[in-house]
C-alpha atoms as a PDB file:
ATOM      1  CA  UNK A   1      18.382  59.669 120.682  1.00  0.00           C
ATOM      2  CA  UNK A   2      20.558  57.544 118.112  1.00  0.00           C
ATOM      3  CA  UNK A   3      21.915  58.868 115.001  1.00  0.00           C
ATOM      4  CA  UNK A   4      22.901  57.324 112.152  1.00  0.00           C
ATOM      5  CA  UNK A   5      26.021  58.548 110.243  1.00  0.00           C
ATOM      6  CA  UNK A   6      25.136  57.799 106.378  1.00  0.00           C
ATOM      7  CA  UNK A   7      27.878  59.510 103.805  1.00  0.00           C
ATOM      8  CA  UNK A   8      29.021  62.064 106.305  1.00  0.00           C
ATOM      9  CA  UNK A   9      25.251  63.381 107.395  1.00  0.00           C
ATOM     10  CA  UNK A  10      23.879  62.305 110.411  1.00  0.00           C
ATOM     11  CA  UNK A  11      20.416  61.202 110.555  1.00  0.00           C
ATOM     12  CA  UNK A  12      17.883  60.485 113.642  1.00  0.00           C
ATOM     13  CA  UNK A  13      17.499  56.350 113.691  1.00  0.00           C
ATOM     14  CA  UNK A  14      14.500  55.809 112.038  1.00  0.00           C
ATOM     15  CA  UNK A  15      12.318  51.969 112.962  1.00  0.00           C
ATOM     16  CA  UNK A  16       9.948  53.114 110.721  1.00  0.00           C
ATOM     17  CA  UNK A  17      12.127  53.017 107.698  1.00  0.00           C
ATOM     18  CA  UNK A  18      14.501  49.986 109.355  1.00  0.00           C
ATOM     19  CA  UNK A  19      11.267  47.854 109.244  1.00  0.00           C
ATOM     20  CA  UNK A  20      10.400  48.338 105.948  1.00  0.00           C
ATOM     21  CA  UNK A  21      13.168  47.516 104.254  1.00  0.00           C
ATOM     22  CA  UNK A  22      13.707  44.617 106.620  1.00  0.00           C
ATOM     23  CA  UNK A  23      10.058  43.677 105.211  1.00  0.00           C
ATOM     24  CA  UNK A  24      10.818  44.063 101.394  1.00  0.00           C
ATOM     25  CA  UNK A  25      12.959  41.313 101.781  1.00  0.00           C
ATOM     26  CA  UNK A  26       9.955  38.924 102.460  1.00  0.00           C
ATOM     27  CA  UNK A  27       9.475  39.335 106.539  1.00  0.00           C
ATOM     28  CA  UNK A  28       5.987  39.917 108.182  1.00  0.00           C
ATOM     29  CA  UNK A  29       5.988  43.490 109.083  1.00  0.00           C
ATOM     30  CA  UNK A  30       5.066  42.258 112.330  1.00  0.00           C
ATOM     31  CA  UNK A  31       8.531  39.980 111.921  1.00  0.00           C
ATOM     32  CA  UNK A  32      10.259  43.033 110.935  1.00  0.00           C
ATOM     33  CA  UNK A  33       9.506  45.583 113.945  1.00  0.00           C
ATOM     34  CA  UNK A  34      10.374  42.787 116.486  1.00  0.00           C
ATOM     35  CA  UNK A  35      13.888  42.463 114.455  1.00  0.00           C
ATOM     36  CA  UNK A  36      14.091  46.916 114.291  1.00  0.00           C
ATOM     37  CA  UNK A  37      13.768  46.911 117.979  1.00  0.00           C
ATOM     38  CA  UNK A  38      16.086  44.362 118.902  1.00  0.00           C
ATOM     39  CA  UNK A  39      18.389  46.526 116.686  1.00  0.00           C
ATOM     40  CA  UNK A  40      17.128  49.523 118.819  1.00  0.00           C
ATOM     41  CA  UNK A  41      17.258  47.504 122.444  1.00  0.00           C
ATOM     42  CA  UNK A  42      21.116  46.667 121.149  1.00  0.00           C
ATOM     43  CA  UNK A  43      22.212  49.871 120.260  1.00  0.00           C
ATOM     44  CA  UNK A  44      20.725  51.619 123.468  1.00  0.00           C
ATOM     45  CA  UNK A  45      22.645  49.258 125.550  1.00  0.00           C
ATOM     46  CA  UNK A  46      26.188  50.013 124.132  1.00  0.00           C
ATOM     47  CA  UNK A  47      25.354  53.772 125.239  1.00  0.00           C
ATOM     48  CA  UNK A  48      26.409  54.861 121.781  1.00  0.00           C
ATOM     49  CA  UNK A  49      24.730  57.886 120.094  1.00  0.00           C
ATOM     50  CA  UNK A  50      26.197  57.816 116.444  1.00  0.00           C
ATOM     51  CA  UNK A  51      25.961  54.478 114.490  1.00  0.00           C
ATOM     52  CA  UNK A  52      27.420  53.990 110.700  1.00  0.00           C
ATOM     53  CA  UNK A  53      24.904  52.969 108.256  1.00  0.00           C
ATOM     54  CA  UNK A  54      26.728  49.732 107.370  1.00  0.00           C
ATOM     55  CA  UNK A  55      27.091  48.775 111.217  1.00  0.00           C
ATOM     56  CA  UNK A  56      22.823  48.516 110.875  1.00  0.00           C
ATOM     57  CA  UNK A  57      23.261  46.632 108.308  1.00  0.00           C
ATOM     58  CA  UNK A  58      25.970  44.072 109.214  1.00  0.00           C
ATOM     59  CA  UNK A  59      23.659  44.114 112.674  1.00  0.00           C
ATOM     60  CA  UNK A  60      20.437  43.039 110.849  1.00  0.00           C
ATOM     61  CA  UNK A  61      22.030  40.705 108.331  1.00  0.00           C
ATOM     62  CA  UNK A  62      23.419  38.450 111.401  1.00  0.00           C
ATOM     63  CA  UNK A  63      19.980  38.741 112.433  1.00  0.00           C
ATOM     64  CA  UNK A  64      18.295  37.560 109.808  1.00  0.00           C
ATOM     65  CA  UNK A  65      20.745  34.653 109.737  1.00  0.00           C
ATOM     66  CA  UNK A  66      20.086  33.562 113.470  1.00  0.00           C
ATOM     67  CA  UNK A  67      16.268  33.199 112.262  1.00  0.00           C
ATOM     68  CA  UNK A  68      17.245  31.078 109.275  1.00  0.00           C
ATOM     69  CA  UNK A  69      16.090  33.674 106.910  1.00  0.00           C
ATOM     70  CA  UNK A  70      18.717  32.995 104.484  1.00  0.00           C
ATOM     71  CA  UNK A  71      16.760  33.752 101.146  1.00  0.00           C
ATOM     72  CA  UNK A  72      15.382  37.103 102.686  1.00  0.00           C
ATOM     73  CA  UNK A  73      18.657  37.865 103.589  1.00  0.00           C
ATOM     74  CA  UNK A  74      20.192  37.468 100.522  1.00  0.00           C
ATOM     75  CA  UNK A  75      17.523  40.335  99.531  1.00  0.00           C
ATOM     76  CA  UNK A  76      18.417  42.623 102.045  1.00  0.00           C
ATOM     77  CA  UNK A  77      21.677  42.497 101.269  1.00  0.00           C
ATOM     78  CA  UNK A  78      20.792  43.110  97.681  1.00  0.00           C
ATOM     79  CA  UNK A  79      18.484  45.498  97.752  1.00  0.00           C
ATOM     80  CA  UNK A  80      20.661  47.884 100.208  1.00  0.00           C
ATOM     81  CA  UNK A  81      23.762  47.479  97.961  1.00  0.00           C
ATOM     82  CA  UNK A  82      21.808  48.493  94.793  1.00  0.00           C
ATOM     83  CA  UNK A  83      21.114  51.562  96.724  1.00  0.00           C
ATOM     84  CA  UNK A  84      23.738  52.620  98.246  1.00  0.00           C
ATOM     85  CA  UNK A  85      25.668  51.795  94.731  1.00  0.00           C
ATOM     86  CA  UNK A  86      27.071  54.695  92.084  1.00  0.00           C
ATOM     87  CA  UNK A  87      26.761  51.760  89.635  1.00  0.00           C
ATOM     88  CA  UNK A  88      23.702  52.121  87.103  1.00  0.00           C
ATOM     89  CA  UNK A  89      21.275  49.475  86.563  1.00  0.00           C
ATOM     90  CA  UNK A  90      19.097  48.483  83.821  1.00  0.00           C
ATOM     91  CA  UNK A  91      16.536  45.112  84.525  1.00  0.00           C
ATOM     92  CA  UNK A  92      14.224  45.045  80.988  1.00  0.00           C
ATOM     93  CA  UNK A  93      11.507  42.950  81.178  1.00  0.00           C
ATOM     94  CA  UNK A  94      10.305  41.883  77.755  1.00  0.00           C
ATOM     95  CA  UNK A  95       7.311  39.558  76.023  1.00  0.00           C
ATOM     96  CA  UNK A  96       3.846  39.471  74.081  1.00  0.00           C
ATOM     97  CA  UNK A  97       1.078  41.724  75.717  1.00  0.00           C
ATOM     98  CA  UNK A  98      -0.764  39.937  78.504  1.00  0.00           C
ATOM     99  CA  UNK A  99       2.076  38.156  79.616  1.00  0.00           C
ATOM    100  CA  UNK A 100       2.337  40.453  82.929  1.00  0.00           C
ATOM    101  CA  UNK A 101       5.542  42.366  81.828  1.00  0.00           C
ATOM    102  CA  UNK A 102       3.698  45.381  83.966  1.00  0.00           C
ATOM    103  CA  UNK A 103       3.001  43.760  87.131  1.00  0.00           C
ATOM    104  CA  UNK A 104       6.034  41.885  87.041  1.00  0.00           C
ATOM    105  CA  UNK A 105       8.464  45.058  86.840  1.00  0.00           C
ATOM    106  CA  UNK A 106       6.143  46.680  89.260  1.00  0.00           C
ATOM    107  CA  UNK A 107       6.810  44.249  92.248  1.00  0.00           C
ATOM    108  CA  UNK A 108      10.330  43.633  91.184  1.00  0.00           C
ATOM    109  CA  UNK A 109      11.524  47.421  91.311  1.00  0.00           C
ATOM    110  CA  UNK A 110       9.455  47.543  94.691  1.00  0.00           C
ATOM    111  CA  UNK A 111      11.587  44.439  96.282  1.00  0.00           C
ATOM    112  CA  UNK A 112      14.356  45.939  95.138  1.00  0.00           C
ATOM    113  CA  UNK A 113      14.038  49.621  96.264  1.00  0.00           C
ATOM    114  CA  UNK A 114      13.977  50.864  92.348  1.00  0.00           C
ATOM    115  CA  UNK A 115      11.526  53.940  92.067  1.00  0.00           C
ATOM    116  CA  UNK A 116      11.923  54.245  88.225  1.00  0.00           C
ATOM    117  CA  UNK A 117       9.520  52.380  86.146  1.00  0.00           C
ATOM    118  CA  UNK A 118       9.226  53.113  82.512  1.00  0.00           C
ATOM    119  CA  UNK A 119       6.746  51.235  80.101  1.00  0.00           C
ATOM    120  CA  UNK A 120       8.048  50.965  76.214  1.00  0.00           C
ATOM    121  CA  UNK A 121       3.964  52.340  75.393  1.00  0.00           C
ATOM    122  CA  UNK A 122       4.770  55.504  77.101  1.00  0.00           C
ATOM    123  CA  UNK A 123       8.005  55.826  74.734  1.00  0.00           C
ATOM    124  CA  UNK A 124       5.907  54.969  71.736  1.00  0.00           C
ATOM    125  CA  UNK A 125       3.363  57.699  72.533  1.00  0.00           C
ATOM    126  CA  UNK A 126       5.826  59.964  72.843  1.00  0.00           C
ATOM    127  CA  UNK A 127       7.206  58.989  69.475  1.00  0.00           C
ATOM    128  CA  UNK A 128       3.322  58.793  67.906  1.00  0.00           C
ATOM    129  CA  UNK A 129       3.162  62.893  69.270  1.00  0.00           C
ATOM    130  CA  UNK A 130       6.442  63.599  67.176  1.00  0.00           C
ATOM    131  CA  UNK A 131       6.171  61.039  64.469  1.00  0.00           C
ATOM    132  CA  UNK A 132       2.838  61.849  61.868  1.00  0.00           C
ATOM    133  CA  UNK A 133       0.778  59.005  60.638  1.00  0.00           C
ATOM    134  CA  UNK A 134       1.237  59.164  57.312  1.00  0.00           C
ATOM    135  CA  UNK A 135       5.652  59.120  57.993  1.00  0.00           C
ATOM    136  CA  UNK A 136       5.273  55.984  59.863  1.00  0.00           C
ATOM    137  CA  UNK A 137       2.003  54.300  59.837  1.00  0.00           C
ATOM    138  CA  UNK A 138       2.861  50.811  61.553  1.00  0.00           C
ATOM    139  CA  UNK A 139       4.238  53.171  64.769  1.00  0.00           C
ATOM    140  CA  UNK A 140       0.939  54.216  65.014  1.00  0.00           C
ATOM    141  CA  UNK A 141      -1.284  51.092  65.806  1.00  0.00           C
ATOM    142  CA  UNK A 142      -0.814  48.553  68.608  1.00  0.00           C
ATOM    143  CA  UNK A 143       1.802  45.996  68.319  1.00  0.00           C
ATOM    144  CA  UNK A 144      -0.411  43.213  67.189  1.00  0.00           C
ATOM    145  CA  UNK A 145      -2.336  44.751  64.530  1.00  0.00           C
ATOM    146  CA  UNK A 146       0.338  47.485  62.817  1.00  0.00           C
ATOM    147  CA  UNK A 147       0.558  44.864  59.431  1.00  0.00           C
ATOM    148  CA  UNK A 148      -2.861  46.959  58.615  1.00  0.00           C
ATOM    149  CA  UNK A 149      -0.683  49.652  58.193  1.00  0.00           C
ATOM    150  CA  UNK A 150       1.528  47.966  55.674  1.00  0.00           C
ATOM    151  CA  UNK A 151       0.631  48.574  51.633  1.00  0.00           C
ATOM    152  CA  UNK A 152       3.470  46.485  50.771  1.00  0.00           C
ATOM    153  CA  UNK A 153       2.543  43.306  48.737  1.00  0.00           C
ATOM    154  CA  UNK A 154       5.817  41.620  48.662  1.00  0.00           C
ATOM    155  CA  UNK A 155       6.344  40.777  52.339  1.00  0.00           C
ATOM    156  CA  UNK A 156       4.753  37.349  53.538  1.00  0.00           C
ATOM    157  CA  UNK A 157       4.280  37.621  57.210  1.00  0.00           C
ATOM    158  CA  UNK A 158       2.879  40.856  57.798  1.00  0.00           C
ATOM    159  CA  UNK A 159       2.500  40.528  61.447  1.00  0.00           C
ATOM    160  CA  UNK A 160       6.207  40.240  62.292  1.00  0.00           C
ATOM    161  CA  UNK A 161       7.402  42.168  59.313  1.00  0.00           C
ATOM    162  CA  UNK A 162       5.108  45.210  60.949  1.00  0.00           C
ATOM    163  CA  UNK A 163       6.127  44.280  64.345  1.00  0.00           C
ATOM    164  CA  UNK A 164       9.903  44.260  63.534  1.00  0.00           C
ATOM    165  CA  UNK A 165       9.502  48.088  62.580  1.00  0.00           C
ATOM    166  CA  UNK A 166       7.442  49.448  65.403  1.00  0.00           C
ATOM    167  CA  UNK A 167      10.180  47.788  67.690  1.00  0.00           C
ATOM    168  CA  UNK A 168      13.368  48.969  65.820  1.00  0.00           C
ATOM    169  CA  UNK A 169      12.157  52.573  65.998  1.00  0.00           C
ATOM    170  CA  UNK A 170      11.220  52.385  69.659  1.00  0.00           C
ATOM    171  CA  UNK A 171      14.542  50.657  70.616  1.00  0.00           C
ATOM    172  CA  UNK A 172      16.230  53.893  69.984  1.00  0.00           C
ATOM    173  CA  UNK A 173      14.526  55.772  72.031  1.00  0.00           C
ATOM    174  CA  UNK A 174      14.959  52.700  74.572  1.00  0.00           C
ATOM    175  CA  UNK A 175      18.580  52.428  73.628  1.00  0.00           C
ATOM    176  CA  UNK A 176      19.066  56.324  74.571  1.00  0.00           C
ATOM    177  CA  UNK A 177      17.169  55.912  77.962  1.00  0.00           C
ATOM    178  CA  UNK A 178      19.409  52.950  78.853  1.00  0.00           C
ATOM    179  CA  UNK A 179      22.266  55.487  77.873  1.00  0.00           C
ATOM    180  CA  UNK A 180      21.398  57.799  80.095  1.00  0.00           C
ATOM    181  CA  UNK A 181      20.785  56.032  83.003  1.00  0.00           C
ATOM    182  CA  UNK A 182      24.271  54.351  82.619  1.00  0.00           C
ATOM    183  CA  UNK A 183      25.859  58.048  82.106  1.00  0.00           C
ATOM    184  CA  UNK A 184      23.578  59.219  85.414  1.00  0.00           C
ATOM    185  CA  UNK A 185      24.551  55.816  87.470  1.00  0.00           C
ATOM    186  CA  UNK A 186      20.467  55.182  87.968  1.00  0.00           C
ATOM    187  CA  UNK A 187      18.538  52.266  88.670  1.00  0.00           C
ATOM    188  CA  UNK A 188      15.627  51.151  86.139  1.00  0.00           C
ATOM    189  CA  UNK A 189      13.068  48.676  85.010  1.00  0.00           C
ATOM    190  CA  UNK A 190      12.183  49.179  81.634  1.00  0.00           C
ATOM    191  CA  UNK A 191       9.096  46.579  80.522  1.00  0.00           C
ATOM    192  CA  UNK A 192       7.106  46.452  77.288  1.00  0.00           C
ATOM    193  CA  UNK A 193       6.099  44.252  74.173  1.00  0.00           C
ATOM    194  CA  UNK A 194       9.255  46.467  72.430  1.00  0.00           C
ATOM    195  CA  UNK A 195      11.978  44.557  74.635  1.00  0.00           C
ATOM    196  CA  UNK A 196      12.936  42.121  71.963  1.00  0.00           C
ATOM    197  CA  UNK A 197      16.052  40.603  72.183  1.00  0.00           C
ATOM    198  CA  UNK A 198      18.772  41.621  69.354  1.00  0.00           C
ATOM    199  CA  UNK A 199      17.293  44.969  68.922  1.00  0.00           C
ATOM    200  CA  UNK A 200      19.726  46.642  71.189  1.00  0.00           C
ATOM    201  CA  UNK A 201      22.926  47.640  69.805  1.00  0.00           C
ATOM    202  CA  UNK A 202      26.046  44.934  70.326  1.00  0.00           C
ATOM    203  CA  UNK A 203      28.220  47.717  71.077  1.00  0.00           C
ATOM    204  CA  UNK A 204      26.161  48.993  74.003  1.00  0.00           C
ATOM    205  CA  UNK A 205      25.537  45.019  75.013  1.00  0.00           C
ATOM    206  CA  UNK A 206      28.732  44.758  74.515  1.00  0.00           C
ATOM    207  CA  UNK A 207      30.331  48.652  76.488  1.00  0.00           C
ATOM    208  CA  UNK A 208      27.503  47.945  79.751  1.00  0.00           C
ATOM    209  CA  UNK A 209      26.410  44.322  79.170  1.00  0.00           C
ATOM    210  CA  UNK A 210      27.499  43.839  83.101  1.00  0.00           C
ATOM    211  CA  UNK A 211      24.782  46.865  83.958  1.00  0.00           C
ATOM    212  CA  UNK A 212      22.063  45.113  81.828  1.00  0.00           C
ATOM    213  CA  UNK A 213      20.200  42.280  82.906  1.00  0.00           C
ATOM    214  CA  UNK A 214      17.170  41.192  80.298  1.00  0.00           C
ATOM    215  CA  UNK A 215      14.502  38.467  80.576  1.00  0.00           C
ATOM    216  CA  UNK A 216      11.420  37.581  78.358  1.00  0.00           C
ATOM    217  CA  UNK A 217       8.126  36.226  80.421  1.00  0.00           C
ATOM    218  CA  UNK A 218       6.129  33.534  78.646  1.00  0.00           C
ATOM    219  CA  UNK A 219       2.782  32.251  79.501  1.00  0.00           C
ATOM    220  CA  UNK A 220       2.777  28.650  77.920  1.00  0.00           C
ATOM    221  CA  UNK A 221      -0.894  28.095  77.748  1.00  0.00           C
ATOM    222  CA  UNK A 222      -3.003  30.587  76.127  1.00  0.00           C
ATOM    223  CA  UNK A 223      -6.173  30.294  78.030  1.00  0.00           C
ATOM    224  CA  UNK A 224      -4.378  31.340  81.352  1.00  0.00           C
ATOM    225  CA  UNK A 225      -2.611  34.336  78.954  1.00  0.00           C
ATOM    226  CA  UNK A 226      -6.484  34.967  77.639  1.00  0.00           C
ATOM    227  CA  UNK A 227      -7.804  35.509  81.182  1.00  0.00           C
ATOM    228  CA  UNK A 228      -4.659  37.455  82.060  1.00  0.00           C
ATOM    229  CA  UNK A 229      -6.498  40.162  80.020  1.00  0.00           C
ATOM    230  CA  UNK A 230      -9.328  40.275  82.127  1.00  0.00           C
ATOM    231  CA  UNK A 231      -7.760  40.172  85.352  1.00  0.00           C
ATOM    232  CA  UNK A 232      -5.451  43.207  83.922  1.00  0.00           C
ATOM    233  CA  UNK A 233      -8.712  45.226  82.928  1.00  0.00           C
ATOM    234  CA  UNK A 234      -9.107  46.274  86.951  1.00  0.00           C
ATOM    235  CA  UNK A 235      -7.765  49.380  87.323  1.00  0.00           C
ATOM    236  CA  UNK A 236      -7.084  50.109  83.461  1.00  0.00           C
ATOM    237  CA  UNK A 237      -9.835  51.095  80.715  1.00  0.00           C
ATOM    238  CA  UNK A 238      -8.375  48.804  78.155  1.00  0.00           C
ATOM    239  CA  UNK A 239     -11.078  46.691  76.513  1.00  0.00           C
ATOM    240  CA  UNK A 240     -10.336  42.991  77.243  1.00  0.00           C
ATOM    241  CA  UNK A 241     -12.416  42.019  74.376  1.00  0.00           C
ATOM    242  CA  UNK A 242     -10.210  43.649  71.979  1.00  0.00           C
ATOM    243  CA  UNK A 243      -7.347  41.536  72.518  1.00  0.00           C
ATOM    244  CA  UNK A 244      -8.879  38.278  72.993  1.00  0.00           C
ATOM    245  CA  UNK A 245     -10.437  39.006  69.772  1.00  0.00           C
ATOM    246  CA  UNK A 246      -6.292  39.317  68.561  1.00  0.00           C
ATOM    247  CA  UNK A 247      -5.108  36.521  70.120  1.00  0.00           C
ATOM    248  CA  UNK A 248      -4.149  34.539  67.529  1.00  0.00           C
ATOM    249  CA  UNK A 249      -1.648  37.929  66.624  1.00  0.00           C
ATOM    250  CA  UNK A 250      -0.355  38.727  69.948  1.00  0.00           C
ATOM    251  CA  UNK A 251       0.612  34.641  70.120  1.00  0.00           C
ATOM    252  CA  UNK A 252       2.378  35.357  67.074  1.00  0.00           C
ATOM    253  CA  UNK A 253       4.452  38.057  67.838  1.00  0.00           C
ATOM    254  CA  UNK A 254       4.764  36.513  71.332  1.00  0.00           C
ATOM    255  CA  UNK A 255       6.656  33.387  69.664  1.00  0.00           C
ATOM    256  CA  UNK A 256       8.733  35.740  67.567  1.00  0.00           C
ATOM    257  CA  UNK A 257       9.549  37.364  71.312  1.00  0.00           C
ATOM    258  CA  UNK A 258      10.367  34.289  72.703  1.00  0.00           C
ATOM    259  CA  UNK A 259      12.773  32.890  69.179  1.00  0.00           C
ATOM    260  CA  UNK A 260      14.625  35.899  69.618  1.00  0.00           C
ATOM    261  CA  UNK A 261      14.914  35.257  73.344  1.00  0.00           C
ATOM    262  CA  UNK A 262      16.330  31.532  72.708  1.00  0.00           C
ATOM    263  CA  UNK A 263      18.539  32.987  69.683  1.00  0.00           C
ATOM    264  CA  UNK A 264      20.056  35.360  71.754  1.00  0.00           C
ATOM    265  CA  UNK A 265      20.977  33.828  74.850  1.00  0.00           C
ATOM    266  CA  UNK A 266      17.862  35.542  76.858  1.00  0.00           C
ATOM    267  CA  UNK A 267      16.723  33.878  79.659  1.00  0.00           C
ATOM    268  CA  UNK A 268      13.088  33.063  79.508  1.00  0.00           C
ATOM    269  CA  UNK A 269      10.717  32.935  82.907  1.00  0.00           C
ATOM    270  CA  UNK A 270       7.214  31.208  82.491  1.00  0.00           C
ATOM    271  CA  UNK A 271       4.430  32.878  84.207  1.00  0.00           C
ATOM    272  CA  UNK A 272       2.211  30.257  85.268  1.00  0.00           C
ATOM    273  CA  UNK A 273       2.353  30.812  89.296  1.00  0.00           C
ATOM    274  CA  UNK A 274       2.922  34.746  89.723  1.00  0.00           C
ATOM    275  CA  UNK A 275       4.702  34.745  92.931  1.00  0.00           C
ATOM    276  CA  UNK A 276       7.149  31.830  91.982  1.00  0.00           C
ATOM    277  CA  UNK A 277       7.683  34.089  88.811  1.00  0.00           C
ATOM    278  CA  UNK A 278       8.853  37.185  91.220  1.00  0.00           C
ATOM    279  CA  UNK A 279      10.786  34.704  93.160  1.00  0.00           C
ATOM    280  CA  UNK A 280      12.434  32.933  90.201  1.00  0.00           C
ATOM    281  CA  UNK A 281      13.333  36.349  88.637  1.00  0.00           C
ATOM    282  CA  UNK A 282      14.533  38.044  91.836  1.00  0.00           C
ATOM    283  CA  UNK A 283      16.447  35.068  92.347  1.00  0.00           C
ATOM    284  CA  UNK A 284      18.350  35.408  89.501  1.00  0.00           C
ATOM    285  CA  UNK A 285      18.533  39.193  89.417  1.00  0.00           C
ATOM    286  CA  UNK A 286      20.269  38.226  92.620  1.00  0.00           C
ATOM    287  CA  UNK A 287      22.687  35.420  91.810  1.00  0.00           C
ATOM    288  CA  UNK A 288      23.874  38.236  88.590  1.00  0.00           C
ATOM    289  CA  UNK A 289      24.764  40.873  90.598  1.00  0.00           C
ATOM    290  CA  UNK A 290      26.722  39.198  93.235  1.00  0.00           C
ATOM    291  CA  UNK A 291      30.440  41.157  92.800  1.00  0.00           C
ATOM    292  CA  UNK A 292      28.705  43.484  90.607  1.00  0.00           C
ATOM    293  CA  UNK A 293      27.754  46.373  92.941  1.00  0.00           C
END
């Protein structure tokens, strides 16, 4: 039996959870058992019983290199030194509904071994449960359609007017998450139509900027963002009709998304091909956090 020595605790090596992680980084799993017991075959041979953590790791990075698997290494690497980090993290993932802001933070936090996923509708609920109607009426309907709320006559675009509320009230309860998790060193994705560029506060961009990484997904041609509603509807009881009936709103506030994005330095991804999108954001998560962890 082989242990591996991990913060002072000794654990029994495990190929199960080698290959795995070996395969988030984009091998076959097939790929990744024949790499776990090479490690295995290896370790055996040197008649060794205890093993550090970061000897594995060193071991299967100069693996991964003899194969050529230069990308996926780069995501091993990554995704092992966001987890083994004390450093907090903080990836938001911003634009208009249907843009696939949900799926999106889904696979990335998966790549990336992050098991906290939090959705800026569950934050609004919450808020609806403790805020009444009649307080705050735009908080209460969805993003595209709170200007019904508003009794105001002297405002001229209703839609963003409306929308700039709902999302200033729910970026301080996003604001105190991201506080949080920075005080707690923890590793999040926040999504959601509420991650608008500008709406956090300078001082906190400014404090943990190097903890924060924020991006804004756009889908350029609204047919393909149109039958992203109906592919989303598996799984969900959302009406697909309901928003393609809004469309013209949810492209509205989508453009105001993606302004802010461009005013404020925010790097925008296009969504046309989902699994260059993952690879184009991942990529670039990447490239950021080199030094940082």
């Amino acid at each position: 039996m082989v242990y591996v020595i991990k913060h002072d605790k000794k654990f029994p090596f495990s190929r199960g959870i080698l290959a795995r992680s070996i395969a988030n980084s984009g091998l076959s799993l097939e790929e990744a058992y024949q790499l776990v017991q090479e490690t295995k075959d290896e370790l055996e041979e040197t008649g060794n019983e205890m093993i550090l953590s970061t000897e594995i790791k060193d071991f299967v990075s100069r693996k991964l290199l003899e194969r050529g698997y230069v990308k996926q290494n780069r995501y091993y690497l990554t995704r092992s030194a966001i987890k083994n980090s004390p450093k907090p993290l903080l990836i938001l993932i911003g634009g208009g509904s249907g843009v696939g802001k949900s799926t999106l933070s889904s696979e990335v936090a998966h790549k990336l071994g992050i098991t906290r996923v939090v959705n800026t509708d569950t934050i609004r609920e919450i808020m609806r449960s403790i805020i009444s109607k009649d307080l705050i009426p735009t908080l209460h309907q969805s993003s595209f359609d709170a200007w019904k709320s508003l009794k105001t006559p002297l405002v001229d675009n209703k839609q963003i007017y409306a929308f700039q509320q709902q999302v200033s009230l729910v970026s301080e309860c996003v604001i105190a998450v991201i506080r949080r998790a920075i005080k707690e060193g923890l590793k999040m994705v926040i999504n959601g139509v509420h991650i608008v560029p500008g709406f956090l506060k300078k001082s906190l961009v400014k404090e943990h900027g190097e903890y924060i990484l924020q991006y804004v997904i756009d889908v350029p041609d609204v047919e393909q963002h149109k039958q992203n509603f109906y592919k989303r509807e598996e799984g969900s009881s959302r009406d697909p009709e309901r928003y393609i009936d809004n469309i013209d709103n949810i492209r509205w506030t989508h453009e105001y998304i993606l302004n802010m994005a461009k005013r404020n330095d925010v790097k925008i991804i296009e969504n046309v091909d989902f699994d260059k999108l993952l690879g184009m954001i991942l990529d670039d998560i990447i490239d950021k956090l080199d030094g940082r962890l």
